[in-house]
PDB file of N, CA and C in Angstrom:
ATOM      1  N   UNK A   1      82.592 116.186 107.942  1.00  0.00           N
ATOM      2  CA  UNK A   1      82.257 116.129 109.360  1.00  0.00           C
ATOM      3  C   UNK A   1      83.534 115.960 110.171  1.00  0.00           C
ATOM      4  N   UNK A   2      83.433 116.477 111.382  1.00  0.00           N
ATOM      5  CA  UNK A   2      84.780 116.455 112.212  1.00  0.00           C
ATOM      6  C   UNK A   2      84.770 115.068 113.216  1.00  0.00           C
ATOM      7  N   UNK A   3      85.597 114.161 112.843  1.00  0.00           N
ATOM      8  CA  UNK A   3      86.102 113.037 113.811  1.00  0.00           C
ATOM      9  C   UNK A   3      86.188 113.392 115.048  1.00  0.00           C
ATOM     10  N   UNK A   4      86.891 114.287 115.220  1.00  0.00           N
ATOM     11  CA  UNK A   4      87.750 114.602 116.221  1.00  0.00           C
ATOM     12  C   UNK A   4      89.182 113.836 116.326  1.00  0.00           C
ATOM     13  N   UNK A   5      89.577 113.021 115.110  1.00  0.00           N
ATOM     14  CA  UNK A   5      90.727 112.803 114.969  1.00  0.00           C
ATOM     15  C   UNK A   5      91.813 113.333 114.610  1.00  0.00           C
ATOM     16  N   UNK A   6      92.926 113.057 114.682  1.00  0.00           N
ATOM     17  CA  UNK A   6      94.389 114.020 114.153  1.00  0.00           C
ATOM     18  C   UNK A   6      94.780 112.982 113.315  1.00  0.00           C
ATOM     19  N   UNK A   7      95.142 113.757 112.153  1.00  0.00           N
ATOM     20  CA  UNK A   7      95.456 112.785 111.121  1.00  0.00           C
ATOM     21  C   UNK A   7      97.093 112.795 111.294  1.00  0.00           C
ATOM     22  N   UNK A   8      97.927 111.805 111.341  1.00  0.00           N
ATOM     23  CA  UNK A   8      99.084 111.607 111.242  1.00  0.00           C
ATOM     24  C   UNK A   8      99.747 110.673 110.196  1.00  0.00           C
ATOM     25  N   UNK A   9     100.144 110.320 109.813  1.00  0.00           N
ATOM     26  CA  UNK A   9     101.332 109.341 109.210  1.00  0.00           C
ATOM     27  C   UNK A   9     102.495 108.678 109.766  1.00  0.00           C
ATOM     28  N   UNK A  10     101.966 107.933 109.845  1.00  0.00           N
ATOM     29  CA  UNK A  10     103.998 106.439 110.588  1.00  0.00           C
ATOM     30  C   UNK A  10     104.159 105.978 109.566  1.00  0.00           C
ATOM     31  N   UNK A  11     105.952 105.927 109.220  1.00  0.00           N
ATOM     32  CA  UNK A  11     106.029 104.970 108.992  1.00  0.00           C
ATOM     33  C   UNK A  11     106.385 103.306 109.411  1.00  0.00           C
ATOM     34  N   UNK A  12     105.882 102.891 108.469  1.00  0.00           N
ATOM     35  CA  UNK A  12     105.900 101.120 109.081  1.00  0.00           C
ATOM     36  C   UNK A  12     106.205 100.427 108.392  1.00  0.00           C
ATOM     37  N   UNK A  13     106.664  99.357 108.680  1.00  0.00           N
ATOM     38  CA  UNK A  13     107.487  98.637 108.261  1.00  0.00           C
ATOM     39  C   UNK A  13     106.198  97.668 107.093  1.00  0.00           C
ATOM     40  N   UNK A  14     106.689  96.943 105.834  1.00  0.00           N
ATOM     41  CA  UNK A  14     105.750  96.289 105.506  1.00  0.00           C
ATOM     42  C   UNK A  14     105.368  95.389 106.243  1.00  0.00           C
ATOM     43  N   UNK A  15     105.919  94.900 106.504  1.00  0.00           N
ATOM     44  CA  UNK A  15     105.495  93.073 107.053  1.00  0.00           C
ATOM     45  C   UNK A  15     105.408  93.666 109.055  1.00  0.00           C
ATOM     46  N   UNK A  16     104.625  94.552 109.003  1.00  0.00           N
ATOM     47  CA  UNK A  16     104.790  95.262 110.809  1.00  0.00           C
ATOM     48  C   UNK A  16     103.013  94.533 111.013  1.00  0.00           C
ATOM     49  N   UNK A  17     103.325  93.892 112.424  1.00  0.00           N
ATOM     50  CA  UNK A  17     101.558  93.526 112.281  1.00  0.00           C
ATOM     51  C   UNK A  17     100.721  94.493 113.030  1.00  0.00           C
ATOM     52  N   UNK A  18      99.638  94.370 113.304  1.00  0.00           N
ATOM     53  CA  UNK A  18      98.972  95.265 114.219  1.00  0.00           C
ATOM     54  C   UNK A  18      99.105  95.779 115.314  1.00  0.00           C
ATOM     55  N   UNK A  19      99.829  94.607 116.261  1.00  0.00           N
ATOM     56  CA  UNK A  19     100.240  95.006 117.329  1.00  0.00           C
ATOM     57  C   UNK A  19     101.644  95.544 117.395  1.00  0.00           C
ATOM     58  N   UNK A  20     102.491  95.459 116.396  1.00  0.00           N
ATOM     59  CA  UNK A  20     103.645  96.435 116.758  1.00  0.00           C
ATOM     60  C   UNK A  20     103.115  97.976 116.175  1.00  0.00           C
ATOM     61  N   UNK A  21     101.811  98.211 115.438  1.00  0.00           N
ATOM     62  CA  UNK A  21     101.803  99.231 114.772  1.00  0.00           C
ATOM     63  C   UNK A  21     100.890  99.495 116.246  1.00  0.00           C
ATOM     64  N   UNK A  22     100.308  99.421 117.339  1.00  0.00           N
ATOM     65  CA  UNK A  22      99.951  99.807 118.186  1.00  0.00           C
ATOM     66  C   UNK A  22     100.891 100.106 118.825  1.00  0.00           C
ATOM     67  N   UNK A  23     101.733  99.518 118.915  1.00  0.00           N
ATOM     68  CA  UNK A  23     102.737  99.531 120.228  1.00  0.00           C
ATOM     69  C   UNK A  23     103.957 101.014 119.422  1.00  0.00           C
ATOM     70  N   UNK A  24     103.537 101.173 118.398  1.00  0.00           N
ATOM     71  CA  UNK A  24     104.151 102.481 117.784  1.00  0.00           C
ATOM     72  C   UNK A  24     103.570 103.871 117.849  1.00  0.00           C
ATOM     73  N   UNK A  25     102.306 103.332 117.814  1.00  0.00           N
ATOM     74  CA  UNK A  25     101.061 104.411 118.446  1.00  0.00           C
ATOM     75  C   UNK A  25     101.366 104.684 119.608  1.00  0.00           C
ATOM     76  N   UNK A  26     101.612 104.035 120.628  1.00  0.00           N
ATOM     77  CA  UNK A  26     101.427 104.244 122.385  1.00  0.00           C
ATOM     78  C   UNK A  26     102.374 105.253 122.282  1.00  0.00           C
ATOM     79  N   UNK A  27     103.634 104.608 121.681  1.00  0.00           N
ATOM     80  CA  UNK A  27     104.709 105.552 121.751  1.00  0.00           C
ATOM     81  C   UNK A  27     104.484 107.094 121.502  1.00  0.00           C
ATOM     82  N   UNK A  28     104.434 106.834 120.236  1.00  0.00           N
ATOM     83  CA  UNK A  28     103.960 108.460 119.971  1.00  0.00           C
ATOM     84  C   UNK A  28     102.975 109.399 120.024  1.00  0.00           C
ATOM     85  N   UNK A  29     101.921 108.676 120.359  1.00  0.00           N
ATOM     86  CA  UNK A  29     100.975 109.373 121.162  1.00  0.00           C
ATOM     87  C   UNK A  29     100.930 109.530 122.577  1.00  0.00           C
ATOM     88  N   UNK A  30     101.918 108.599 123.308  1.00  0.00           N
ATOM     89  CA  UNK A  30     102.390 108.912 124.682  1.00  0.00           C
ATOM     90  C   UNK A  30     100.800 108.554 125.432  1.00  0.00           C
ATOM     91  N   UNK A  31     100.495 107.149 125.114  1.00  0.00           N
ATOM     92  CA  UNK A  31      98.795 106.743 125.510  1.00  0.00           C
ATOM     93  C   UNK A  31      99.779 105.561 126.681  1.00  0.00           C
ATOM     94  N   UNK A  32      98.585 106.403 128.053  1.00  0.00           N
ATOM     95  CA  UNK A  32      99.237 105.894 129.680  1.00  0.00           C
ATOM     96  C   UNK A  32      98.783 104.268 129.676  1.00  0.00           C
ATOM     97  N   UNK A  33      97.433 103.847 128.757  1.00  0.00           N
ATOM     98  CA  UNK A  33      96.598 102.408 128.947  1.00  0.00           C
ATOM     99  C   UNK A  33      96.947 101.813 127.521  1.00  0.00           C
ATOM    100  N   UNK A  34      97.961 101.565 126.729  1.00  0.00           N
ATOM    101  CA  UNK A  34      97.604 100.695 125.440  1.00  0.00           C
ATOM    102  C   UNK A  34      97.021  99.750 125.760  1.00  0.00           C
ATOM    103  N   UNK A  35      96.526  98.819 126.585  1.00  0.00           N
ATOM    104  CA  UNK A  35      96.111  98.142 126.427  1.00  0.00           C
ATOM    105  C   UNK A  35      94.773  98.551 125.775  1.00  0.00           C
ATOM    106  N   UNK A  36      94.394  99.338 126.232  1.00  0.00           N
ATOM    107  CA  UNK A  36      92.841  99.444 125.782  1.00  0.00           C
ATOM    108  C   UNK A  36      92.914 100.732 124.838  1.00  0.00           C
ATOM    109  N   UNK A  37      93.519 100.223 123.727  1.00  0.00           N
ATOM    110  CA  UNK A  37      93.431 100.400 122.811  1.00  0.00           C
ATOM    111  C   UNK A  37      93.899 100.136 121.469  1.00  0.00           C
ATOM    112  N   UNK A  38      93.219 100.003 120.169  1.00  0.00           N
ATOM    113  CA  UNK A  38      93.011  99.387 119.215  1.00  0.00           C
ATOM    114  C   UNK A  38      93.248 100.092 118.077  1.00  0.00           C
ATOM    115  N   UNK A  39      93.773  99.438 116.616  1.00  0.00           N
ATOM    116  CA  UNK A  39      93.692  99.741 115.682  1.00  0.00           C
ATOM    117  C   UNK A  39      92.829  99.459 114.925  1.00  0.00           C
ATOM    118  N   UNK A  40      92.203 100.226 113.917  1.00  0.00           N
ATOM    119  CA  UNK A  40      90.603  99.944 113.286  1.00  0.00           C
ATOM    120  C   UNK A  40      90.825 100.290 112.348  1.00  0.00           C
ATOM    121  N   UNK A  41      90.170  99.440 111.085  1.00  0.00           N
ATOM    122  CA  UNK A  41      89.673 100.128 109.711  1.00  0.00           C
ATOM    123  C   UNK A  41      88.527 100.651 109.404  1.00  0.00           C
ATOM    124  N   UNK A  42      88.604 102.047 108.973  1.00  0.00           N
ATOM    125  CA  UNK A  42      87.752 102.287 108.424  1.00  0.00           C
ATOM    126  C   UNK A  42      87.341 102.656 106.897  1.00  0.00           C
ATOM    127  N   UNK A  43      85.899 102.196 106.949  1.00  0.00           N
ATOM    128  CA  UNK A  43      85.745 101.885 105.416  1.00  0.00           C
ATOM    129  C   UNK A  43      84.658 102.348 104.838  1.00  0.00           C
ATOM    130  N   UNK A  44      84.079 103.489 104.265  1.00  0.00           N
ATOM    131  CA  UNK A  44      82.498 103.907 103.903  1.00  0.00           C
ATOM    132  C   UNK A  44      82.145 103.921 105.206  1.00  0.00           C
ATOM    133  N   UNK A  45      80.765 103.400 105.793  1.00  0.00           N
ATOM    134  CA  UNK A  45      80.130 103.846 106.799  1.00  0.00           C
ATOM    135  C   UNK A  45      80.868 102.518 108.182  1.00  0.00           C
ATOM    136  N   UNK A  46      81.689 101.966 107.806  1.00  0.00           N
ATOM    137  CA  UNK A  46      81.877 100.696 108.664  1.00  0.00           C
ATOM    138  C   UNK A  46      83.575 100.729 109.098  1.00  0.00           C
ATOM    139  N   UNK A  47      83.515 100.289 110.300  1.00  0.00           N
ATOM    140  CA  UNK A  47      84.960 100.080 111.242  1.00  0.00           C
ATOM    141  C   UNK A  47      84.879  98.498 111.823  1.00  0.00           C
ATOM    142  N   UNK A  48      86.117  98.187 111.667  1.00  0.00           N
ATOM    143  CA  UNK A  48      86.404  96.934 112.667  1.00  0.00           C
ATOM    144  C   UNK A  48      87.794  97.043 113.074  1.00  0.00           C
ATOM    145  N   UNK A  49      88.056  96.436 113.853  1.00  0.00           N
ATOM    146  CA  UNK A  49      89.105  96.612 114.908  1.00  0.00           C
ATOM    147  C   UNK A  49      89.817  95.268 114.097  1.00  0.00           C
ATOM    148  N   UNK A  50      91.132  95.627 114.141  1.00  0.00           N
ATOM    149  CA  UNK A  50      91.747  94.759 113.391  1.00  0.00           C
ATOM    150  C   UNK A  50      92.659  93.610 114.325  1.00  0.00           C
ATOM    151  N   UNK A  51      93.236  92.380 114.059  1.00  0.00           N
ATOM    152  CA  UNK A  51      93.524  91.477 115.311  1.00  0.00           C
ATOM    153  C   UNK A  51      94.958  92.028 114.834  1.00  0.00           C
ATOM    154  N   UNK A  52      95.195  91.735 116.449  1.00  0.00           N
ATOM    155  CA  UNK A  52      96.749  91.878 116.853  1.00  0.00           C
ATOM    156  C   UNK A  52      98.009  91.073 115.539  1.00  0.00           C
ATOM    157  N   UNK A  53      97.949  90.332 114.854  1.00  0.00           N
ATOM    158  CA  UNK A  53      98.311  89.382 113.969  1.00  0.00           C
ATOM    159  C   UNK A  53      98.149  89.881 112.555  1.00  0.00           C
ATOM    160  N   UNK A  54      97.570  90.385 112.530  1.00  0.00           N
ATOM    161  CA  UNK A  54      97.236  91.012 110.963  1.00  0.00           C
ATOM    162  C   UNK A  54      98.246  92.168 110.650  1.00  0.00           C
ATOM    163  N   UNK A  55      98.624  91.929 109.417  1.00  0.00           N
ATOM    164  CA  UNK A  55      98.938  93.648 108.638  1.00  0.00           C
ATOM    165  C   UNK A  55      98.729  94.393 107.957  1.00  0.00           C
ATOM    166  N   UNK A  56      98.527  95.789 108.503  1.00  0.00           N
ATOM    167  CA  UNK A  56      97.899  96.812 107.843  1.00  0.00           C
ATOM    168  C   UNK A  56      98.410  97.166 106.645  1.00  0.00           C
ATOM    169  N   UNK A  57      99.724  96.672 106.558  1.00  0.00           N
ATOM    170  CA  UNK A  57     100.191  97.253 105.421  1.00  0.00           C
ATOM    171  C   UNK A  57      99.718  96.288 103.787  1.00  0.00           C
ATOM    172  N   UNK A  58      99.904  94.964 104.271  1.00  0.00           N
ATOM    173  CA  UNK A  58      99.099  94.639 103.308  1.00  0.00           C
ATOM    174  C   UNK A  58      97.527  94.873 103.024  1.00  0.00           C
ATOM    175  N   UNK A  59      96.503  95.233 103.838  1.00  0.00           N
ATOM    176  CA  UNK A  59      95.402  95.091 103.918  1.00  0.00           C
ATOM    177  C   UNK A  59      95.572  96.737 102.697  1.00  0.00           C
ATOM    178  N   UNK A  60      96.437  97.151 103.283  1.00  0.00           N
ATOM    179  CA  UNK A  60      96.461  98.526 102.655  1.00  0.00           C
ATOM    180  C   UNK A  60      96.565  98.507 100.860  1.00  0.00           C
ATOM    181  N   UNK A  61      97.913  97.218 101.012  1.00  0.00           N
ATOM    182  CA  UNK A  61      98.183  96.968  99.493  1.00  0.00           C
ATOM    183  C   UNK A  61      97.088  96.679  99.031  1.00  0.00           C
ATOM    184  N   UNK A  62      96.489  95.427  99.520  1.00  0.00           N
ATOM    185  CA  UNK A  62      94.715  94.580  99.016  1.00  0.00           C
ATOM    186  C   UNK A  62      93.657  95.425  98.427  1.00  0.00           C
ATOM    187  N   UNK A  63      93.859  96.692  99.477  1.00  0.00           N
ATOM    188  CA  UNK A  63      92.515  97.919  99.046  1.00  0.00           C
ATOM    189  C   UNK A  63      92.643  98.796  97.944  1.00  0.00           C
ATOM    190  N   UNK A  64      94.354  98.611  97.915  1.00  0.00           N
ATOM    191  CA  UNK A  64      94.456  99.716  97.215  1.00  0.00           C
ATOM    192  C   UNK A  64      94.838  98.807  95.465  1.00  0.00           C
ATOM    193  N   UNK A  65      94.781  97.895  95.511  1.00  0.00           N
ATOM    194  CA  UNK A  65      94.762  97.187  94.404  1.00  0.00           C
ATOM    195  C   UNK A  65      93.453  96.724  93.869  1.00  0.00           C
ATOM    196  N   UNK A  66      92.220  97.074  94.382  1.00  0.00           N
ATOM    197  CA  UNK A  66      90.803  97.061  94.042  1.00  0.00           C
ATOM    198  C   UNK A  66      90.929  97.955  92.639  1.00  0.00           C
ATOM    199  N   UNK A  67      90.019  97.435  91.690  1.00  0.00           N
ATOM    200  CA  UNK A  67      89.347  98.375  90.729  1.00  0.00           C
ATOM    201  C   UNK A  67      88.279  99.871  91.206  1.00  0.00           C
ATOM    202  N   UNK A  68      87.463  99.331  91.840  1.00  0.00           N
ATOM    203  CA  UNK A  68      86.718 100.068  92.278  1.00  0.00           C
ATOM    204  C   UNK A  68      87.432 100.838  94.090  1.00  0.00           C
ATOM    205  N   UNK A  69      88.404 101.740  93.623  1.00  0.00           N
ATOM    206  CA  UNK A  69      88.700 101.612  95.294  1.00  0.00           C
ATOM    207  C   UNK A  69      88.285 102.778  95.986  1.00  0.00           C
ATOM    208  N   UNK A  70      88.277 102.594  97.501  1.00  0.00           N
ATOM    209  CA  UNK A  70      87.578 102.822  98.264  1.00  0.00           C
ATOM    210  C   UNK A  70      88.423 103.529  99.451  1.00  0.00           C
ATOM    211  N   UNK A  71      87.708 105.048  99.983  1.00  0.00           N
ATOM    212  CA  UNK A  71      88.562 105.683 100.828  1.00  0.00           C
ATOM    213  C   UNK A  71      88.237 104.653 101.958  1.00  0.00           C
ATOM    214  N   UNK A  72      89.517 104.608 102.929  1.00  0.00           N
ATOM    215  CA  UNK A  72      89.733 103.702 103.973  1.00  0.00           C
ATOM    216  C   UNK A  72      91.085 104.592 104.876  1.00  0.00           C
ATOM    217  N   UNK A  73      90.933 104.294 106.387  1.00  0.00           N
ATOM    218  CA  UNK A  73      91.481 105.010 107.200  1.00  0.00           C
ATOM    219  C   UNK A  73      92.111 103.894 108.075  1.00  0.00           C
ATOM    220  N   UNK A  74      93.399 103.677 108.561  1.00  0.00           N
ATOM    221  CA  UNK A  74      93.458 103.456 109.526  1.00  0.00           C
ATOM    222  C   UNK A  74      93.183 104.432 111.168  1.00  0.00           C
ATOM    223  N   UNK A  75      92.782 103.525 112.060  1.00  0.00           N
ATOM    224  CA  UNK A  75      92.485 104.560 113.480  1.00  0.00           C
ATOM    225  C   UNK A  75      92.818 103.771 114.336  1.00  0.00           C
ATOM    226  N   UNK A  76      94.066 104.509 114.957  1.00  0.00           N
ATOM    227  CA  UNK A  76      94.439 104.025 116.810  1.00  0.00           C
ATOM    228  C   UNK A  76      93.157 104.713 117.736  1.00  0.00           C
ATOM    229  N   UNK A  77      92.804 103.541 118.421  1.00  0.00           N
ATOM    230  CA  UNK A  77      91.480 104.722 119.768  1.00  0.00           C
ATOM    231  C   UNK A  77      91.267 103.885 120.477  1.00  0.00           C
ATOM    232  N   UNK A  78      90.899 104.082 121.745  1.00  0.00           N
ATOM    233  CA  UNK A  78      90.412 103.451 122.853  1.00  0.00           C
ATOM    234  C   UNK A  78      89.125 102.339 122.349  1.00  0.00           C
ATOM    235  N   UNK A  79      89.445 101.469 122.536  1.00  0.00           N
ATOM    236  CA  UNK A  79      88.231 100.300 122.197  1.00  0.00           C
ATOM    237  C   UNK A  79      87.061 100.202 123.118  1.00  0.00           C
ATOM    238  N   UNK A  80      85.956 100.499 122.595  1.00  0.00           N
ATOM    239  CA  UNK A  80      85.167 101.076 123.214  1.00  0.00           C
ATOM    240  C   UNK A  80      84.170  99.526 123.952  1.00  0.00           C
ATOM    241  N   UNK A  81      84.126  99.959 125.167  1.00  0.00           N
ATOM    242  CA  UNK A  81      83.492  99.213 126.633  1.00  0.00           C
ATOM    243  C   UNK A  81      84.812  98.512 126.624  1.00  0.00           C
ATOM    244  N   UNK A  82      85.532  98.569 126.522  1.00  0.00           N
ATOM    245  CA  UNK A  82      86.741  97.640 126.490  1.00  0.00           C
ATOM    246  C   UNK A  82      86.559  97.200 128.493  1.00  0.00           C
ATOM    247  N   UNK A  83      86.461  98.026 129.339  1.00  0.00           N
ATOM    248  CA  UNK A  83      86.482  97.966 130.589  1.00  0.00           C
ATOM    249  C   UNK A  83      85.094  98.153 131.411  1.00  0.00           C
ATOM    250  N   UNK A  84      84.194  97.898 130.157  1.00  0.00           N
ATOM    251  CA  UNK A  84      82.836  97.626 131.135  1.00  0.00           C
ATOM    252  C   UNK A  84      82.403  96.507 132.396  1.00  0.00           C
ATOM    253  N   UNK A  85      83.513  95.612 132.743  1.00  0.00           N
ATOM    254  CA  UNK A  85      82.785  95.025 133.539  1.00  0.00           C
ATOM    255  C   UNK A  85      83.894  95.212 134.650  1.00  0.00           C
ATOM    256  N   UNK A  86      82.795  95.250 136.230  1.00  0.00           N
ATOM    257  CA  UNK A  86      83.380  95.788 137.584  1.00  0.00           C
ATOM    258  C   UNK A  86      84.811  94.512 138.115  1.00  0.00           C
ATOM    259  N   UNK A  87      85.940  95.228 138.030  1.00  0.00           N
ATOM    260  CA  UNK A  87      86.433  94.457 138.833  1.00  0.00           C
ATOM    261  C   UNK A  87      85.925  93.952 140.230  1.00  0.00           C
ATOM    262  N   UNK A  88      86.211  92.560 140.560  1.00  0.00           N
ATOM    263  CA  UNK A  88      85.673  91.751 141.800  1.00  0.00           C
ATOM    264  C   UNK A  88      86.755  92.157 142.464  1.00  0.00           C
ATOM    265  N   UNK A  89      86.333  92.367 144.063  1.00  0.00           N
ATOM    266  CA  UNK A  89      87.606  93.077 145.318  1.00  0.00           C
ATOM    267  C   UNK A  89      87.657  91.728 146.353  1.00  0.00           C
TER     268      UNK A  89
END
């Protein structure tokens, strides 16, 4: 099935946490709002947005050191309702 994602590759540093691996995304995807937007794992039928503090690269090592392992994606994307509520004027 089509994401509608572009698959790319960065590299990153091991010990890089989430938020510099966003703030590497903005860059090279040239995204005008990082703020509102997020890095996510995905895993079988399930995604979570990963905290600013965490690293992917180990999470990466963790998964990929499973017996039973499991396709998994990282995804930069706009975090969704991130800006649902009306600014007050």
């Amino acid at each position: 099935k089509d994401s509608g994602c572009t698959a790319k590759t960065l590299q990153v540093q091991p010990y890089a946490t989430t938020e510099e691996v966003c703030r590497l995304c903005a860059l090279k995807f040239r995204v005008s709002d990082p703020e509102n937007y997020g890095l996510f794992l995905y895993m079988d039928d399930s995604s979570q947005q990963l905290a600013a503090d965490t690293h992917p690269q180990w999470i990466k090592a963790e998964l990929h050191s499973r017996p039973n392992r499991q396709h998994f994606y990282f995804v930069y994307k706009s975090i969704p309702n991130k800006n649902c509520s009306t600014p007050s004027s």
